[in-house]
C-alpha atoms as a PDB file:
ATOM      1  CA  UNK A   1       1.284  49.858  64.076  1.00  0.00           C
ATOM      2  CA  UNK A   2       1.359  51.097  59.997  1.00  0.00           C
ATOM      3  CA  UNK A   3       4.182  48.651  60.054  1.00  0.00           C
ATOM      4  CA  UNK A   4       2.974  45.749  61.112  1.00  0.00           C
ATOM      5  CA  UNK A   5      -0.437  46.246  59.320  1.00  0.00           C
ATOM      6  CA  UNK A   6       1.489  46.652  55.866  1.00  0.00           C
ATOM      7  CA  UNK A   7       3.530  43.580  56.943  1.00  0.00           C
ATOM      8  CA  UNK A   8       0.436  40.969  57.087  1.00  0.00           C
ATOM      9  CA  UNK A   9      -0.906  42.716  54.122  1.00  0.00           C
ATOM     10  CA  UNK A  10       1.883  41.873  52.374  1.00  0.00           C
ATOM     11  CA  UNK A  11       2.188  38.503  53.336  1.00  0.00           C
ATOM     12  CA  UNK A  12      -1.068  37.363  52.754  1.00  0.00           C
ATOM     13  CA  UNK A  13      -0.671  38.434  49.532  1.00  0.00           C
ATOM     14  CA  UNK A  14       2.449  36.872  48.852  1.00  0.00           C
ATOM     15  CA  UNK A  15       0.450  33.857  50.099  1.00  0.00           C
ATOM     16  CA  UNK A  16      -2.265  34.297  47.670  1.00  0.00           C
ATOM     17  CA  UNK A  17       0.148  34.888  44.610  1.00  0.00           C
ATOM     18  CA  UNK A  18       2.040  31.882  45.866  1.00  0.00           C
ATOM     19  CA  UNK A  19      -1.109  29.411  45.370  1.00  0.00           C
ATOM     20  CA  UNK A  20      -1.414  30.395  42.226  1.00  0.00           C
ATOM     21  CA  UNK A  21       2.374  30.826  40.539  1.00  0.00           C
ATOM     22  CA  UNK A  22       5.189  30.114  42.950  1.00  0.00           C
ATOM     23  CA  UNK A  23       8.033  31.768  40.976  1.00  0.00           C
ATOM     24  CA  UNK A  24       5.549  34.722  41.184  1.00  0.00           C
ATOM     25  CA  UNK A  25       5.266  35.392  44.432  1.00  0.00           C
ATOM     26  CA  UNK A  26       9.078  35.228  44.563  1.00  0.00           C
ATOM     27  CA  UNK A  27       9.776  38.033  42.091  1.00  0.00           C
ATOM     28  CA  UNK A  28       6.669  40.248  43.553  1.00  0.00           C
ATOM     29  CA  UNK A  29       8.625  39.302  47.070  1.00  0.00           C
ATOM     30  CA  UNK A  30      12.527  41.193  45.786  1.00  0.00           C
ATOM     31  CA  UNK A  31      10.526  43.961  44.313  1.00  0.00           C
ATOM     32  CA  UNK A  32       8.599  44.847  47.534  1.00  0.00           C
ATOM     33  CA  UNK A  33      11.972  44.036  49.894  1.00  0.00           C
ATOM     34  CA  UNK A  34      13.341  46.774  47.311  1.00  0.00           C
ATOM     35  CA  UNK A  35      10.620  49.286  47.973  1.00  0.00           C
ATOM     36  CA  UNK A  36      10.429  48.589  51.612  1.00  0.00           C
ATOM     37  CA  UNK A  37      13.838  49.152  52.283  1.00  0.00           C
ATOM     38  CA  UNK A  38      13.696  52.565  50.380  1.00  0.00           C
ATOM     39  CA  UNK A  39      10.625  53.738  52.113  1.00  0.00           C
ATOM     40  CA  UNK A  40      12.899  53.080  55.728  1.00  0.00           C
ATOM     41  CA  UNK A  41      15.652  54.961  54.439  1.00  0.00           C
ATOM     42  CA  UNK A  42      14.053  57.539  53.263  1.00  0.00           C
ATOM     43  CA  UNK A  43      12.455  58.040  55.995  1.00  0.00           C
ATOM     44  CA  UNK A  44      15.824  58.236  57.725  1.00  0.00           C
ATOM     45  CA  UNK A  45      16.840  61.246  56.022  1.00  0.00           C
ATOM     46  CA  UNK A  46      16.772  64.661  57.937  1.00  0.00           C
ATOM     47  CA  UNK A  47      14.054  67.439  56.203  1.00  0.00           C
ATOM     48  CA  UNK A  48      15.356  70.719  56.898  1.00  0.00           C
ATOM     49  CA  UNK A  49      12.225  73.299  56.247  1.00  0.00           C
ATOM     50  CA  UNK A  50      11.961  75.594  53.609  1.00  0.00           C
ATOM     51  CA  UNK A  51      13.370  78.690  55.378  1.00  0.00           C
ATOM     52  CA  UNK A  52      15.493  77.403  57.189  1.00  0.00           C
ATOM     53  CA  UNK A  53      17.830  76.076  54.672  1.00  0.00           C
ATOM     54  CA  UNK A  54      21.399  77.463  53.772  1.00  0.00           C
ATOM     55  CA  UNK A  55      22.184  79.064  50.366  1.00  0.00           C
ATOM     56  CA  UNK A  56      24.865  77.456  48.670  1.00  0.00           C
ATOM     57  CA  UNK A  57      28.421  78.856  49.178  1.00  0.00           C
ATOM     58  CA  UNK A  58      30.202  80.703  46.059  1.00  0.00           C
ATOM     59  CA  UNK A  59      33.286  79.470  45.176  1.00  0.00           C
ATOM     60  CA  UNK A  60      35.928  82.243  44.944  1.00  0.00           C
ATOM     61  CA  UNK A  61      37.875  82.783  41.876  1.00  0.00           C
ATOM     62  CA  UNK A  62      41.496  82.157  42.003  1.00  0.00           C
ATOM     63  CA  UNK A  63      43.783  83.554  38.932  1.00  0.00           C
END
């Protein structure tokens, strides 16, 4: 529902910025499809907890 709400936010405003300076609204329009599609894939990306993460592995020497 977040989604959708941000959505027609966004496009009104687009709409607003349009009226006023088309070329504008089309730069403000890559920058947000940039943002937007970072916020989705970050969200994609597992969270392990605190504790529950490994420690990193030590390499062994080799002579």
């Amino acid at each position: 529902m977040l989604d959708l709400a941000e959505l027609a936010f966004v496009v009104v405003f687009l709409a607003g910025v349009a009226l006023v300076w088309p070329p504008a609204a089309l730069m403000v329009g890559g920058v947000l499809g940039v943002v937007a599609c970072e916020r989705r894939s970050s969200a994609r990306r597992a969270v392990v907890p605190r504790g529950e993460a490994q420690a990193p592995r030590r390499l062994r020497r080799v002579a």
